[in-house]
Protein backbone atom coordinates (compact mmCIF):
# COMPACT_ATOMS: atom_id res chain seq x y z
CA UNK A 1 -8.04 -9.13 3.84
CA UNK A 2 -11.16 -9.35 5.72
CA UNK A 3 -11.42 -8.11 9.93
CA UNK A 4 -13.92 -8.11 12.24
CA UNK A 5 -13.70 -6.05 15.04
CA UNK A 6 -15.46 -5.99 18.27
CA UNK A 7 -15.22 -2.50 19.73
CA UNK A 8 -14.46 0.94 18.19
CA UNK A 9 -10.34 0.52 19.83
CA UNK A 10 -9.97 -2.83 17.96
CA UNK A 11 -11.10 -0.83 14.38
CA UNK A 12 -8.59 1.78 14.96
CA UNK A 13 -6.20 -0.51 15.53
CA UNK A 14 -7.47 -2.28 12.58
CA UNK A 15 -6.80 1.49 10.55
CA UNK A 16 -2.87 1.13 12.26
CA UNK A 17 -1.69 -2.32 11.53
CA UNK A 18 -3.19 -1.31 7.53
CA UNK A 19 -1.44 2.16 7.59
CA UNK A 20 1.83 0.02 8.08
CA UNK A 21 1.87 -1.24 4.30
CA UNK A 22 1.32 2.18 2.81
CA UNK A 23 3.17 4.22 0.67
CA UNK A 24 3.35 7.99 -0.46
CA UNK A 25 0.80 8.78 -3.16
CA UNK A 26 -1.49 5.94 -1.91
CA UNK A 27 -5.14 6.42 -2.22
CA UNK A 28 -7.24 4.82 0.03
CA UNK A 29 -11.16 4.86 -1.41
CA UNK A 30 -13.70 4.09 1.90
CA UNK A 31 -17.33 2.84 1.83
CA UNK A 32 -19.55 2.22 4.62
CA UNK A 33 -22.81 3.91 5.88
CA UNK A 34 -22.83 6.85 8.23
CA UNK A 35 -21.61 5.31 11.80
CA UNK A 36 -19.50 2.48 10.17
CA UNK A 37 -16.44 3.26 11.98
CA UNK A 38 -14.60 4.83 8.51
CA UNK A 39 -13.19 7.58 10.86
CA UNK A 40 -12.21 5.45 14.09
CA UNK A 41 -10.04 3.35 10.96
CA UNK A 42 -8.82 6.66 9.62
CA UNK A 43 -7.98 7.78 13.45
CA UNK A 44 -5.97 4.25 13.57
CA UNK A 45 -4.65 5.20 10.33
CA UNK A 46 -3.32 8.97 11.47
CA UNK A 47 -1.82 6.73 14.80
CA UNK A 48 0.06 3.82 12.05
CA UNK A 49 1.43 6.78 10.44
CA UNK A 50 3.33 8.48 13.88
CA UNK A 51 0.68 11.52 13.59
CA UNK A 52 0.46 13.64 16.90
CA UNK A 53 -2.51 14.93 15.16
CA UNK A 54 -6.24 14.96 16.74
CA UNK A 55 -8.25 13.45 13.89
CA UNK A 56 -12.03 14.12 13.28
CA UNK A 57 -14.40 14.00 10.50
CA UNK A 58 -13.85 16.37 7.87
CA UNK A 59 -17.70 16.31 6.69
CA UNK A 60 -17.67 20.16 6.63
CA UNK A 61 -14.36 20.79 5.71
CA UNK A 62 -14.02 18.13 3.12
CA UNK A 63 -10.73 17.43 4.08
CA UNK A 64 -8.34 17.64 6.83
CA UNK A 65 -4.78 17.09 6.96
CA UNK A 66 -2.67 15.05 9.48
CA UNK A 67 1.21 15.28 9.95
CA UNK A 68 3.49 12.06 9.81
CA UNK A 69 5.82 9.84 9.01
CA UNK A 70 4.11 10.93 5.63
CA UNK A 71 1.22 13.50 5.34
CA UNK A 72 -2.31 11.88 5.42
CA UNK A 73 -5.01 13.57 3.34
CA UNK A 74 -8.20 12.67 5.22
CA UNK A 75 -11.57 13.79 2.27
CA UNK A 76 -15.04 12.96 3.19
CA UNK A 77 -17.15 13.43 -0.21
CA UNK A 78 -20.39 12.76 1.76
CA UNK A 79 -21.44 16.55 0.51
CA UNK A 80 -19.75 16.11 -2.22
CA UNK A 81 -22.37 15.12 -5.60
CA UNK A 82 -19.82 14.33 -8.09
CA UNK A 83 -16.10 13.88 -9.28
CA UNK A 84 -15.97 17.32 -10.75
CA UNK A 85 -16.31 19.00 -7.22
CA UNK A 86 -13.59 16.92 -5.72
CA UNK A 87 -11.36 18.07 -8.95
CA UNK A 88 -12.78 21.86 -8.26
CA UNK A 89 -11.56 21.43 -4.80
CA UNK A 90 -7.75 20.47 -5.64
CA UNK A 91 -7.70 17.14 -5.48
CA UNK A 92 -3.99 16.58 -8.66
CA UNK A 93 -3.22 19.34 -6.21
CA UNK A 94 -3.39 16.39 -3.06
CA UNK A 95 -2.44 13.54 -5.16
CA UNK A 96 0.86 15.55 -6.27
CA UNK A 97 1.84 16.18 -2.93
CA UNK A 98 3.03 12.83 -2.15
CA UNK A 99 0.96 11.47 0.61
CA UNK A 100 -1.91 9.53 1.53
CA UNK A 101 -5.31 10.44 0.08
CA UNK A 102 -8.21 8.67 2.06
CA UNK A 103 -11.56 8.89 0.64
CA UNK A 104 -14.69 8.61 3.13
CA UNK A 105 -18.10 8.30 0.77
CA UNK A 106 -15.70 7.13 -2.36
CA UNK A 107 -18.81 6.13 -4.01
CA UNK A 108 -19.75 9.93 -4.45
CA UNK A 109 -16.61 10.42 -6.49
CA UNK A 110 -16.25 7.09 -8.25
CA UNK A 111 -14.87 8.59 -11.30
CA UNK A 112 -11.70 10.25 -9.65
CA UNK A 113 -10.57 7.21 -9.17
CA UNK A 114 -7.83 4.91 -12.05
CA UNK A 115 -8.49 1.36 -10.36
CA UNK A 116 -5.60 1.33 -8.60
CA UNK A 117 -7.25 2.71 -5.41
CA UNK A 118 -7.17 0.44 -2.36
CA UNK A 119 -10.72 -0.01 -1.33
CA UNK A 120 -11.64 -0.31 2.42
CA UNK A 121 -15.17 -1.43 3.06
CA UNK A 122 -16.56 -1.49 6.67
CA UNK A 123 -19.87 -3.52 7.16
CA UNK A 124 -21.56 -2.66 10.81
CA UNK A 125 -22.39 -5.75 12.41
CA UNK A 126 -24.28 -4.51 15.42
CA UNK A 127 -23.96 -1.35 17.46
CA UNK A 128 -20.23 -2.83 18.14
CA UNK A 129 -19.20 -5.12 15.87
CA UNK A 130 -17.46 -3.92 12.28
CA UNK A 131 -16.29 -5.95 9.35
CA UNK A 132 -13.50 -4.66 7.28
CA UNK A 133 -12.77 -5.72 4.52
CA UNK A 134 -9.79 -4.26 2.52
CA UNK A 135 -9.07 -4.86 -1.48
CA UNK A 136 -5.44 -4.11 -2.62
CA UNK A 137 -5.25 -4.29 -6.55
CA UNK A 138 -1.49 -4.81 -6.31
């Protein structure tokens, strides 16, 4: 599935309508550079998913956690310098919890992940523009 958006309410919603196909114990692997829009999709995400919660960036709390129809896991690894400190940080503990583990800066953890990861790539286009593209491998 590829999206582009035009404004940082149409990648949210974006983050919504994908949060719709989910499924407990999902994991949800992000990539884009800093001011991509990876947490306005999250945001849409938290909304998709019936959470009253406020969602921000978890870049110094390395994760945050949203209540749902499901819970949402929300990491950002961007401080993060390998697999072993997301392990050291509880992450079986996350995945064993049943919800939705979303991964901004993935590529700092690559090894965490099995393959069967849904990978969410947003491209900026311009200071407005985003291009989403999202790779299911089921």
């Amino acid at each position: 599935m590829e999206i582009i958006t035009h404004k940082v309410e149409e990648t949210e919603q974006a983050g919504a309508e994908f949060a719709k196909r989910l499924y407990p114990g999902a994991i949800v692997a992000m990539y884009g550079g800093l001011g991509s829009g990876k947490t306005a999709f999250v945001r849409g995400m938290a909304r998709g998913l019936n959470s009253p919660d406020r969602v921000t960036s978890p870049t110094f709390t390395i994760v945050n956690e949203y209540a749902g129809s499901f819970p949402l896991f929300h990491f950002d690894m961007y401080r993060l310098g390998s697999a072993n400190e997301l392990f050291d940080i509880g992450w079986d503990d996350y995945l064993a919890r049943g919800g939705i583990c979303v991964v901004e800066w993935s590529e700092n953890v690559g090894d965490a992940f099995d393959g069967t990861e849904i990978k969410v790539v947003i491209e900026k286009l311009s200071d407005t523009e985003r291009k989403i593209i999202v790779s299911d491998p089921n």
